[in-house]
C-alpha atoms as a PDB file:
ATOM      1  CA  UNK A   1     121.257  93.374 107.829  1.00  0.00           C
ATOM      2  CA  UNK A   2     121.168  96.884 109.601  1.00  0.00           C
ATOM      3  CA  UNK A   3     124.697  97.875 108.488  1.00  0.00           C
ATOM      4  CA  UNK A   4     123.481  96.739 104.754  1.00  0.00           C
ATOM      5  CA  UNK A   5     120.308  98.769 105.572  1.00  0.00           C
ATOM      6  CA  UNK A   6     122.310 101.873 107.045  1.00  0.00           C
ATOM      7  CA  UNK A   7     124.577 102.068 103.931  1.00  0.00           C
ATOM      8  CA  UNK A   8     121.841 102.093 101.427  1.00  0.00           C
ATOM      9  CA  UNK A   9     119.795 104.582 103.084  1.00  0.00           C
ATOM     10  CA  UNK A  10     122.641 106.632 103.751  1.00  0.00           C
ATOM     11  CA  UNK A  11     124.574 106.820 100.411  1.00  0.00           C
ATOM     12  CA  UNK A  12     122.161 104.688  98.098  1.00  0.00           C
ATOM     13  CA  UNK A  13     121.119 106.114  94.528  1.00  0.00           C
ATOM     14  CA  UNK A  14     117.390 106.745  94.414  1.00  0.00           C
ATOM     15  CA  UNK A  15     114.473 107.768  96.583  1.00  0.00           C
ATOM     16  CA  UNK A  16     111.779 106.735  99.498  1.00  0.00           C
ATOM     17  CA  UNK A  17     108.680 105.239  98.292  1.00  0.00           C
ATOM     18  CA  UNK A  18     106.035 107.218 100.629  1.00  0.00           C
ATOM     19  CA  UNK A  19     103.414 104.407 100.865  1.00  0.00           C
ATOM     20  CA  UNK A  20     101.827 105.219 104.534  1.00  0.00           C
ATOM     21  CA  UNK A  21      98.305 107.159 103.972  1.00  0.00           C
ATOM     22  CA  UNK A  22      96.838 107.101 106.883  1.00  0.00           C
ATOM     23  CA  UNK A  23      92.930 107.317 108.188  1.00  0.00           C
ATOM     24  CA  UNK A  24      92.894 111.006 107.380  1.00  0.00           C
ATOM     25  CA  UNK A  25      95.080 110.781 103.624  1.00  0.00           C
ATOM     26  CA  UNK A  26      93.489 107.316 102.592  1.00  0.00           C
ATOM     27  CA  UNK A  27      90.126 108.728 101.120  1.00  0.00           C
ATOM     28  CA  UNK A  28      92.070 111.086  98.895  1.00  0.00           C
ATOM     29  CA  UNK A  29      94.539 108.300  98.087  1.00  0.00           C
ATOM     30  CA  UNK A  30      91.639 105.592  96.767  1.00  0.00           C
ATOM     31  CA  UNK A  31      89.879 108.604  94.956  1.00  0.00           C
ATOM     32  CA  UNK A  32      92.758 109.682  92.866  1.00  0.00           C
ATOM     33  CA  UNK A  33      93.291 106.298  92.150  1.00  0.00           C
ATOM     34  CA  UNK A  34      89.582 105.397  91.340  1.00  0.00           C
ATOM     35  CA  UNK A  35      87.828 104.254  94.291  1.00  0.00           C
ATOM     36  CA  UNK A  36      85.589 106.673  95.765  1.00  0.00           C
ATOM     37  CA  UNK A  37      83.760 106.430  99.434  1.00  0.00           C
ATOM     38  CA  UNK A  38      80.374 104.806  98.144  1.00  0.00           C
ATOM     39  CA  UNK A  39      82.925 101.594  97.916  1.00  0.00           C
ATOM     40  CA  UNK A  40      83.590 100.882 101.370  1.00  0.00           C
ATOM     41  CA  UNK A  41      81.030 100.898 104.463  1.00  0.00           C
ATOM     42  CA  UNK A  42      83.617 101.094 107.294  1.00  0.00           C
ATOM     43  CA  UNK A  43      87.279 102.327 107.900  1.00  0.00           C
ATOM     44  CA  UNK A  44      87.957  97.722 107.889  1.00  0.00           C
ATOM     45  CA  UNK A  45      86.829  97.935 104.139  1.00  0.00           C
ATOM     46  CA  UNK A  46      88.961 101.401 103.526  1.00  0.00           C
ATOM     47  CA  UNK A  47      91.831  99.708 104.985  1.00  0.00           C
ATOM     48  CA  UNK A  48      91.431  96.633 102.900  1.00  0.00           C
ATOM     49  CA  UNK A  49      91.439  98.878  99.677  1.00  0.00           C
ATOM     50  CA  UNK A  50      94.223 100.937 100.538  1.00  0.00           C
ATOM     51  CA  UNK A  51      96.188  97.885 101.281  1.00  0.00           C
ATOM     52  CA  UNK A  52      95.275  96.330  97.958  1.00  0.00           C
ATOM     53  CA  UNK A  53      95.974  99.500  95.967  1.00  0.00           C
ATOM     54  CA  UNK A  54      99.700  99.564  98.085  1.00  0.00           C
ATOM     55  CA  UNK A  55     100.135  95.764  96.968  1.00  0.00           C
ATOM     56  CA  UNK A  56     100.024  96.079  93.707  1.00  0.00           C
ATOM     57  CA  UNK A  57     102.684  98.948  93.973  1.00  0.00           C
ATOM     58  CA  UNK A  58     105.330  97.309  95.970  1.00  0.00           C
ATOM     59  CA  UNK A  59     104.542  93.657  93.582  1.00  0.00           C
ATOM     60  CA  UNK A  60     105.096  95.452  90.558  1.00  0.00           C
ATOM     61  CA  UNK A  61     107.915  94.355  88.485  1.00  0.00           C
ATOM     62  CA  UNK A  62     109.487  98.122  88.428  1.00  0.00           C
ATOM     63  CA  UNK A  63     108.960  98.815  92.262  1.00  0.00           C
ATOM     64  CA  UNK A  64     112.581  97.470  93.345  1.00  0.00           C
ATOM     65  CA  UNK A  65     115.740  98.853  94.976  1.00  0.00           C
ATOM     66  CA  UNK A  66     117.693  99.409  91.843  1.00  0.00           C
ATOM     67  CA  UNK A  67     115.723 102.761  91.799  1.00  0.00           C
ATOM     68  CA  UNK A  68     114.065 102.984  95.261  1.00  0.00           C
ATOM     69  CA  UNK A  69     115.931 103.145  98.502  1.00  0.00           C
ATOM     70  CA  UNK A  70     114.033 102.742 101.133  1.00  0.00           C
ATOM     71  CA  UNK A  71     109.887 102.601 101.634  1.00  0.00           C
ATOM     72  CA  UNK A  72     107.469 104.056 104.386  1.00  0.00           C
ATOM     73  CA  UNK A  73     104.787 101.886 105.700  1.00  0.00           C
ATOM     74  CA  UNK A  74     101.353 102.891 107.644  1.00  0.00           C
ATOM     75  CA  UNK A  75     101.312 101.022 111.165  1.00  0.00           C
ATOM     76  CA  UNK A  76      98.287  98.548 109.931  1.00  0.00           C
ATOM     77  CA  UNK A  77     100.837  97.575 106.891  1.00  0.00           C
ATOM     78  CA  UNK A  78     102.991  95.821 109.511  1.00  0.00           C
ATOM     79  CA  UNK A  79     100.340  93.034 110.584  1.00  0.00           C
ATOM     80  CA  UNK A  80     100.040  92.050 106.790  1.00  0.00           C
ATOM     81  CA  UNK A  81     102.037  89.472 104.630  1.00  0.00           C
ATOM     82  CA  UNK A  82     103.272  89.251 101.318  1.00  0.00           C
ATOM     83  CA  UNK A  83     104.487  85.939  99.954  1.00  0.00           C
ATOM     84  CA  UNK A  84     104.993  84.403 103.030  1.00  0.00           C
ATOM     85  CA  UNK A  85     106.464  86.693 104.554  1.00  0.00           C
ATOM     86  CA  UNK A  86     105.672  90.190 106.612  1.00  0.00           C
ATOM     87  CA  UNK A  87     105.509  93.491 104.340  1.00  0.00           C
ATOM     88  CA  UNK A  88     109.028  94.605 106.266  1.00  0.00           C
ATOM     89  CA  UNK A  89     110.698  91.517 105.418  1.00  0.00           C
ATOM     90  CA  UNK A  90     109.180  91.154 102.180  1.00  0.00           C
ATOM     91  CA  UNK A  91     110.399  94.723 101.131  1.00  0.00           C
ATOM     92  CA  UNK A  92     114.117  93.889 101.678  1.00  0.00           C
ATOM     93  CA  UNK A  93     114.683  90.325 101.380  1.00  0.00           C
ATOM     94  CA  UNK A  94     112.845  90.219  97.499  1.00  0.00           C
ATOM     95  CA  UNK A  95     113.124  93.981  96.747  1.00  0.00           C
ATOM     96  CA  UNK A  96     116.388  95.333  98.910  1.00  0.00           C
ATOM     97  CA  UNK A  97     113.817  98.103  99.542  1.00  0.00           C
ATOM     98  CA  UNK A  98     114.705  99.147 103.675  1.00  0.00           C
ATOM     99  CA  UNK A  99     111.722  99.651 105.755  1.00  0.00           C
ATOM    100  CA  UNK A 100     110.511 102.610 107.665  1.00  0.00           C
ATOM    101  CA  UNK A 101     107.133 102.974 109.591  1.00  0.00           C
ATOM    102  CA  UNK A 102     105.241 105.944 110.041  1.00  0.00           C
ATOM    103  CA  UNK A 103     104.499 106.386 113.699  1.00  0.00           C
ATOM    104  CA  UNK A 104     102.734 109.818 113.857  1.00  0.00           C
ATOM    105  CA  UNK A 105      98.889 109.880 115.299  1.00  0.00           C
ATOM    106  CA  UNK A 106      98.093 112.503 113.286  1.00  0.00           C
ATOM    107  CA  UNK A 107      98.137 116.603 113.708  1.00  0.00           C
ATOM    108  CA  UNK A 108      96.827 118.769 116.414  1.00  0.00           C
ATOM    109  CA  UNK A 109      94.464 121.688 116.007  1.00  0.00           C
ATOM    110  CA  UNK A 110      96.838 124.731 114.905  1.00  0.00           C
ATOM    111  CA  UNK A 111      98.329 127.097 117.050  1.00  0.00           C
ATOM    112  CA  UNK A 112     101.103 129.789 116.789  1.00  0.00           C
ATOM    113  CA  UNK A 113     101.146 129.182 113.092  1.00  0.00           C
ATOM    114  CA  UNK A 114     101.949 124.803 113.098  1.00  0.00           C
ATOM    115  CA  UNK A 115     100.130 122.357 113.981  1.00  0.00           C
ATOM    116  CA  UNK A 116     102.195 119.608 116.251  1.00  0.00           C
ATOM    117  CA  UNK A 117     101.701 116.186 116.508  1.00  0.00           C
ATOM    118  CA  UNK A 118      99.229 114.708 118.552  1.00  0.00           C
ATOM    119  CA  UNK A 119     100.536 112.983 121.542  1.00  0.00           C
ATOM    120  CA  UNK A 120     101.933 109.211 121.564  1.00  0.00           C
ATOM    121  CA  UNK A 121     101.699 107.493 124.697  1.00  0.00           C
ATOM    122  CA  UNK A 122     102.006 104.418 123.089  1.00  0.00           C
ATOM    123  CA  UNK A 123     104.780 104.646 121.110  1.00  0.00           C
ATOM    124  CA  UNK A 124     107.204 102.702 122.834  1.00  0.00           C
ATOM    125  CA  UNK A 125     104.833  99.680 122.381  1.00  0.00           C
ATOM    126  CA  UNK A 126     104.936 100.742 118.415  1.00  0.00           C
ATOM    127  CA  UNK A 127     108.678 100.769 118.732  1.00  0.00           C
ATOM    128  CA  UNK A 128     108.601  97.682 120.228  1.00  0.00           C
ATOM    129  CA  UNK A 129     106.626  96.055 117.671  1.00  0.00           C
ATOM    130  CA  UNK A 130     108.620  97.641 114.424  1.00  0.00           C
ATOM    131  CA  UNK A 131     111.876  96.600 115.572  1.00  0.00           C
ATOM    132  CA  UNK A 132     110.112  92.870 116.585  1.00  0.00           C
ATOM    133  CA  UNK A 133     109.172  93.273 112.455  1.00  0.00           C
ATOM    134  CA  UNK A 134     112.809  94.300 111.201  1.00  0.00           C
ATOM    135  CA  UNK A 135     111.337  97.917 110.104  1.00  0.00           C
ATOM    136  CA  UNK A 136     114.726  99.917 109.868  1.00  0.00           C
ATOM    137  CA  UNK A 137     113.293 103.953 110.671  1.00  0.00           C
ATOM    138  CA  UNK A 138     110.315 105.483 111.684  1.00  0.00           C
ATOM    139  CA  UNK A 139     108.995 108.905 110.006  1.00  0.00           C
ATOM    140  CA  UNK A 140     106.568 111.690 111.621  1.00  0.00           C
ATOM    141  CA  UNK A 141     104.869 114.989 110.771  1.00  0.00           C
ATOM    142  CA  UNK A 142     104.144 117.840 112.056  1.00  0.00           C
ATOM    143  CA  UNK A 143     103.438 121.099 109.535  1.00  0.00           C
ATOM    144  CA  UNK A 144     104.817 124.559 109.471  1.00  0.00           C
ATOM    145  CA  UNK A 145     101.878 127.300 108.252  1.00  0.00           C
ATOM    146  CA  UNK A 146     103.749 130.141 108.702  1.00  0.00           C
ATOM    147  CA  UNK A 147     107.119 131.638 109.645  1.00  0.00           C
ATOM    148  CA  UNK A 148     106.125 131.940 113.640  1.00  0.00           C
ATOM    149  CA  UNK A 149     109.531 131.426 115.595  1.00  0.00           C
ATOM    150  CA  UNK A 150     107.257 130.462 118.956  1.00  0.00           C
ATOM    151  CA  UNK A 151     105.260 127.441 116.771  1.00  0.00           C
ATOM    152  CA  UNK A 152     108.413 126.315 115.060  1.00  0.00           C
ATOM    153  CA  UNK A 153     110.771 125.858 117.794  1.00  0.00           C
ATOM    154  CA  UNK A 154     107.386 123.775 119.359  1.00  0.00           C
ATOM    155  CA  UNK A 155     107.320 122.283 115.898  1.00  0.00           C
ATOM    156  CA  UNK A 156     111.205 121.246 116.456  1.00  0.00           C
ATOM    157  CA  UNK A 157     111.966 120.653 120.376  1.00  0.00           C
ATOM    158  CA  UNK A 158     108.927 117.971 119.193  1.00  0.00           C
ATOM    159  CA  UNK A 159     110.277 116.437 116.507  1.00  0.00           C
ATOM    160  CA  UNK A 160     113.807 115.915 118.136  1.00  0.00           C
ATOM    161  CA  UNK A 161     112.436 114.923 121.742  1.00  0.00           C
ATOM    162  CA  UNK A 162     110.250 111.975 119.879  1.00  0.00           C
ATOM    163  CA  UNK A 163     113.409 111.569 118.011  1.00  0.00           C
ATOM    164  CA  UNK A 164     115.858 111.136 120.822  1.00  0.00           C
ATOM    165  CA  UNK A 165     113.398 108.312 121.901  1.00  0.00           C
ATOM    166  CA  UNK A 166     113.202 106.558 118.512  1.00  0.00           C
ATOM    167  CA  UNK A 167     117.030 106.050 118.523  1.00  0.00           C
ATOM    168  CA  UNK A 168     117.061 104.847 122.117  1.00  0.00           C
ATOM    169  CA  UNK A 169     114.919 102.470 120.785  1.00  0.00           C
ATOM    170  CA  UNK A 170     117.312 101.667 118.013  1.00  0.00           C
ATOM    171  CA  UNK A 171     115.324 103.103 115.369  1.00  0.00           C
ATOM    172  CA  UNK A 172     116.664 105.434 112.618  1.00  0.00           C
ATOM    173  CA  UNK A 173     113.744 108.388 113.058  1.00  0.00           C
ATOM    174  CA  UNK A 174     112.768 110.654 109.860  1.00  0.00           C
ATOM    175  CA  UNK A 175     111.880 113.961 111.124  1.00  0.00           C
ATOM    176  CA  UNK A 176     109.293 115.812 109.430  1.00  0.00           C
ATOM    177  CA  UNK A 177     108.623 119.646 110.262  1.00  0.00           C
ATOM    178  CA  UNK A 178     106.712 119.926 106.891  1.00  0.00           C
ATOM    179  CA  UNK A 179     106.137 123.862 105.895  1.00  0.00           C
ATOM    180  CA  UNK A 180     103.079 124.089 104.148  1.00  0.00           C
ATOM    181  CA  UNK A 181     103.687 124.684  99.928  1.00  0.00           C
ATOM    182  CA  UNK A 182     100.990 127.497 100.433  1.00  0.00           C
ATOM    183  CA  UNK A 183     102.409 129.241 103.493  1.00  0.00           C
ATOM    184  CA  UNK A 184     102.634 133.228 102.812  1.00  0.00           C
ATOM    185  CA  UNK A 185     105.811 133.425 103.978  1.00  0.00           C
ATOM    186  CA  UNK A 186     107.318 129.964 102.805  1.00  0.00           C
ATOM    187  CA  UNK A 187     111.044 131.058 102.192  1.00  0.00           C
ATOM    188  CA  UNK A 188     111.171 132.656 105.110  1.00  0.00           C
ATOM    189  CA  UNK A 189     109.649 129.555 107.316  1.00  0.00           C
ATOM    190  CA  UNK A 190     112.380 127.091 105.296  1.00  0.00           C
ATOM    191  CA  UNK A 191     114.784 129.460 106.707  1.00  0.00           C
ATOM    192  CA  UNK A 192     113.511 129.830 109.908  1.00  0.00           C
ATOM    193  CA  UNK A 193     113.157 125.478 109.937  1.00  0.00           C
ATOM    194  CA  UNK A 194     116.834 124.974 108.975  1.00  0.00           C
ATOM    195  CA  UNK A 195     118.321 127.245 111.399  1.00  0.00           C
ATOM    196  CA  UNK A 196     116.645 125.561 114.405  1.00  0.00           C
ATOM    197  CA  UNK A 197     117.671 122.112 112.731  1.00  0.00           C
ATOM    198  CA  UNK A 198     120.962 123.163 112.548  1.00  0.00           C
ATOM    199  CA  UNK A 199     120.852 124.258 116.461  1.00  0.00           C
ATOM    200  CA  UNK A 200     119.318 120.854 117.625  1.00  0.00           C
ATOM    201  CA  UNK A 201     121.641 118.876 115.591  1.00  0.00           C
ATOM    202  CA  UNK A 202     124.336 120.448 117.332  1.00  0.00           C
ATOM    203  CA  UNK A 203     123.288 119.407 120.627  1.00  0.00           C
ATOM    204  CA  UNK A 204     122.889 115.372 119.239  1.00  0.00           C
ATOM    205  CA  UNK A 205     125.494 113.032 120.670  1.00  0.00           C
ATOM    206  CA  UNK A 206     128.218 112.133 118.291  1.00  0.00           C
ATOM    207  CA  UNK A 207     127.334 108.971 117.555  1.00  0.00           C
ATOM    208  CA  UNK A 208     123.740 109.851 117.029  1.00  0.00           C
ATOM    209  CA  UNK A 209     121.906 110.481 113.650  1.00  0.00           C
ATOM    210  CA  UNK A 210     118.352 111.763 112.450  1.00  0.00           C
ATOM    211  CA  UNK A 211     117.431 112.046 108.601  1.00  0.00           C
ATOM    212  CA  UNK A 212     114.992 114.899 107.455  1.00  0.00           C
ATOM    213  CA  UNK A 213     112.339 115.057 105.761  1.00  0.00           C
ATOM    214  CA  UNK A 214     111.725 118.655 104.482  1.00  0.00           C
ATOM    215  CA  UNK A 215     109.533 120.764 102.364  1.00  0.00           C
ATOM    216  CA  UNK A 216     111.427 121.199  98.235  1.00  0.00           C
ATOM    217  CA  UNK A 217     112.589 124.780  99.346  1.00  0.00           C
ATOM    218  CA  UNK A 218     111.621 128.088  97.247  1.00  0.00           C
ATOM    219  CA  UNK A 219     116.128 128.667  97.508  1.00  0.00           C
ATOM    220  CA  UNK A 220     117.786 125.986  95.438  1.00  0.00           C
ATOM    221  CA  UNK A 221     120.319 124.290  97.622  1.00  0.00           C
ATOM    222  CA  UNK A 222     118.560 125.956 100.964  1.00  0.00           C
ATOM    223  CA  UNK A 223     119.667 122.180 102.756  1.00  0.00           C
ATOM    224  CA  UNK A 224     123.176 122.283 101.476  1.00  0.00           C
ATOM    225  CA  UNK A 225     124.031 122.259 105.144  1.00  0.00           C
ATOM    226  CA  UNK A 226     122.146 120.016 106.218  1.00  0.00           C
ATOM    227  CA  UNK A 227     122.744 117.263 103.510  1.00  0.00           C
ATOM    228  CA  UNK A 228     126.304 117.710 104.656  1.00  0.00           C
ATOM    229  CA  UNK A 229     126.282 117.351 108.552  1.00  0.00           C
ATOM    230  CA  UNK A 230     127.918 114.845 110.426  1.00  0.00           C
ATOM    231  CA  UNK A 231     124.423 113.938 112.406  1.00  0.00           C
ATOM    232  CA  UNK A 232     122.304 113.660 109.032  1.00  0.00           C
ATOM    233  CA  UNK A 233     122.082 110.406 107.399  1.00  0.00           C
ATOM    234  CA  UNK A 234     119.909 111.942 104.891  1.00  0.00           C
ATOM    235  CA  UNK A 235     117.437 114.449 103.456  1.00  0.00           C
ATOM    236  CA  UNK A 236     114.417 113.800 101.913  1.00  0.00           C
ATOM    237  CA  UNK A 237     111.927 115.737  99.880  1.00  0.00           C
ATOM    238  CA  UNK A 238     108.012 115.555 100.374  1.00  0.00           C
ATOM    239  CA  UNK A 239     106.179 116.329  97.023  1.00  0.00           C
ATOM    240  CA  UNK A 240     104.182 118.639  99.462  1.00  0.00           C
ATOM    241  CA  UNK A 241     100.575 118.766  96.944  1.00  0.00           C
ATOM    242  CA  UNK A 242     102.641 119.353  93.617  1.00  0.00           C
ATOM    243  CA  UNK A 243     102.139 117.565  90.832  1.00  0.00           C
ATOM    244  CA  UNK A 244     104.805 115.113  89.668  1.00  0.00           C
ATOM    245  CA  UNK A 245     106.264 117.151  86.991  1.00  0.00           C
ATOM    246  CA  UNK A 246     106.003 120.411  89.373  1.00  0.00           C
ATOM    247  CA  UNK A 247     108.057 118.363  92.249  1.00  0.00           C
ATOM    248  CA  UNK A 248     110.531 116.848  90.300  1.00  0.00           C
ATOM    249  CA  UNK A 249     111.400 119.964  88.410  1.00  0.00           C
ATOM    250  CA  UNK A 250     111.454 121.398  91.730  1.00  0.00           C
ATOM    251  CA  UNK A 251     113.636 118.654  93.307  1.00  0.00           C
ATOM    252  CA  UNK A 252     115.950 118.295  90.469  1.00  0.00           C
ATOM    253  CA  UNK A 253     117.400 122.077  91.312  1.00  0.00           C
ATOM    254  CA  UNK A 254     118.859 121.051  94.393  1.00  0.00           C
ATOM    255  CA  UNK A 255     121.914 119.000  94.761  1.00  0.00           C
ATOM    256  CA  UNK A 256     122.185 116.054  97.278  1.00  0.00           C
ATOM    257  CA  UNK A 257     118.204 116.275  97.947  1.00  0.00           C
ATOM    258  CA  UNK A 258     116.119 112.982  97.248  1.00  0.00           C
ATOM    259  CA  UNK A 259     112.686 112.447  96.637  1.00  0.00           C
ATOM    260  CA  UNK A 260     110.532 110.821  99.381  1.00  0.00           C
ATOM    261  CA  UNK A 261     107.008 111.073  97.394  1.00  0.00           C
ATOM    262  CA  UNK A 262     103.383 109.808  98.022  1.00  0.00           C
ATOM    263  CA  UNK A 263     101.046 111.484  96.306  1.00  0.00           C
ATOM    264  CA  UNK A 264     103.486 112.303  92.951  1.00  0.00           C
ATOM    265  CA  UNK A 265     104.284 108.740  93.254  1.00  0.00           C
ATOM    266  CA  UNK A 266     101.247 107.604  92.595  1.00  0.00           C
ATOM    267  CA  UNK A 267      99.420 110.098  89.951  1.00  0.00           C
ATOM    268  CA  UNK A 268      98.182 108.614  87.357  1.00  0.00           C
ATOM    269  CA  UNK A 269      97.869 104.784  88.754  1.00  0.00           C
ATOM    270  CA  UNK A 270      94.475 103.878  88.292  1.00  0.00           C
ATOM    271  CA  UNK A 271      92.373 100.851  89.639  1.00  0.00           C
ATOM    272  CA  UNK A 272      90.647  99.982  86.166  1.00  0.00           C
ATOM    273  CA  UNK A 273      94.311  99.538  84.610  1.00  0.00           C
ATOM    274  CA  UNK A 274      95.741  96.434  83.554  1.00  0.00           C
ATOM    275  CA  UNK A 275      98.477  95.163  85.236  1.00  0.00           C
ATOM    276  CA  UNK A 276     100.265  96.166  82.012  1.00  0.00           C
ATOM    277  CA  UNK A 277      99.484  99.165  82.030  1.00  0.00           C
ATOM    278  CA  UNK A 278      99.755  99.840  85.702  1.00  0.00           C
ATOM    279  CA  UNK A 279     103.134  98.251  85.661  1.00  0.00           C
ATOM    280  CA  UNK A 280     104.139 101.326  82.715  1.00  0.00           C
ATOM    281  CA  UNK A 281     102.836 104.314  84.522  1.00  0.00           C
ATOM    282  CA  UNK A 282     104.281 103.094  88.074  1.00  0.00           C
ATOM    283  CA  UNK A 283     107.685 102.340  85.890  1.00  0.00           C
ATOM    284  CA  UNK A 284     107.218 106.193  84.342  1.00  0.00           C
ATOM    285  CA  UNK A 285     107.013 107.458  87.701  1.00  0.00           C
ATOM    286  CA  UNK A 286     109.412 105.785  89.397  1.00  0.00           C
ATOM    287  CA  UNK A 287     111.903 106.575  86.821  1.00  0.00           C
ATOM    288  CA  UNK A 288     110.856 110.360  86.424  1.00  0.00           C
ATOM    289  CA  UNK A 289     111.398 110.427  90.190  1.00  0.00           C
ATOM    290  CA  UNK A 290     114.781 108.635  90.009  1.00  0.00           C
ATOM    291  CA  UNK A 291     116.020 110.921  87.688  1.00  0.00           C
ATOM    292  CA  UNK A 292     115.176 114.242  89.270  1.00  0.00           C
ATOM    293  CA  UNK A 293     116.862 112.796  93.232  1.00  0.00           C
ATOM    294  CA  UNK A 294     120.010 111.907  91.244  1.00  0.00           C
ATOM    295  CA  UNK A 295     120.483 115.184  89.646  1.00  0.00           C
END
């Protein structure tokens, strides 16, 4: 299964299904989709809603691996079942979708222009229990807010140090040194990202690889590099806060670069559709999405 896996992530035709708000994104996620905070009482009841709302995406008839590679999962997705069987499992044995889990805590206060990730002392325990669940990758965040050389090489001895221990674990780790779409100086911080990418990858073992998950850049083709390096399985695109049509257009300018989308995923779904009609506009999206990561 992980060769099969490996192979589709690595040279499969679509893009990664972002489907892991967390406690601080899952508010914004149930409002935009119709539920707003006088629904639920406690984060259990927010959790429950979220979970439904993700159900009905990865059930849908459209929401398969003919278009969609590979899907990221929040942590409390892991102790659910679908069908019978666990969402991991579920994902690629009746949708030959892979599975990644987002193992991130959250962001730290900002300093030096990013904001790291908040510690993880018990991520080898969350290793532990993805790879016990047959999840395939793991994906974490940090964010760039300006181009500060001191905060982004923080930003990206981070990201690879958590990294080196995700593939010891025999994970596939996502790396994520986000730069904010409203930085100032956002070119110049996408420059300033990929050059101390390029740096780390060069000090990876050669039978080691990371993928990336990166900013759309304000160059066309900034990643070109890094699409094509030996230690990259892959680069992926956050939709960053644009709107669908914004990030595809976007996306679609830069060859080799796939979409890995959460909030343009999902624009437009509503709760008070019909499945029908929810079944359309996730079908619209996906296929929108599809068509601008195969560009």
């Amino acid at each position: 299964m992980h060769d099969a896996q490996l192979a589709k992530v690595g040279r499969g035709q679509g893009f990664v299904a972002a489907l892991d708000q967390s406690g601080g994104s899952t508010p914004g996620a149930l409002a935009r989709y119709g539920i707003d905070a006088s629904s639920w009482s406690s984060q259990k009841q927010m959790y429950e809603l979220i979970h439904a709302f993700r159900t009905r995406i990865i059930t849908s008839p459209s929401f398969t691996g003919e278009r969609i590679i590979a899907a990221i999962l929040f942590e409390r997705t892991l102790e659910r079942d679908l069908d019978g069987l666990g969402v991991p499992d579920y994902l690629w044995q009746r949708k030959q979708i892979v599975p990644f889990l987002k193992v991130d805590r959250g962001l730290a206060e900002e300093a030096d222009g990013v904001r790291l990730m908040k510690p993880m002392p018990d991520l080898d325990g969350l290793l532990g229990l993805a790879r016990a669940r047959n999840v395939f990758g793991t994906k974490m965040r940090s964010v760039v807010l300006a181009g500060n050389q001191t905060g982004i090489d923080a930003v990206l001895d981070q990201q690879f140090e958590v990294g080196r221990q995700i593939l010891a674990a025999g994970l596939m780790p996502i790396l994520e040194p986000e730069v904010d779409i409203h930085a100032p100086d956002k070119a110049v911080a996408e420059a300033m990202v990929t050059a101390g990418i390029l740096d780390r990858l060069a000090e990876l073992p050669a039978d080691q690889r990371v993928m990336l998950k990166l900013t759309i850049p304000s160059e066309a083709n900034l990643y070109l590099e890094l699409i094509g390096h030996p230690r990259v399985l892959r680069v992926v695109a956050l939709s960053g806060g644009y709107s669908r049509e914004e990030a595809n257009r976007l996306l679609a300018a830069n060859n080799g670069l796939i979409a890995s989308f959460s909030r343009a995923l999902t624009e437009g779904l509503l709760v008070s559709m019909s499945d029908a009609e929810f079944d359309a506009a996730l079908a619209a999206s996906i296929d929108s999405i599809y068509a601008a990561s195969t560009t």
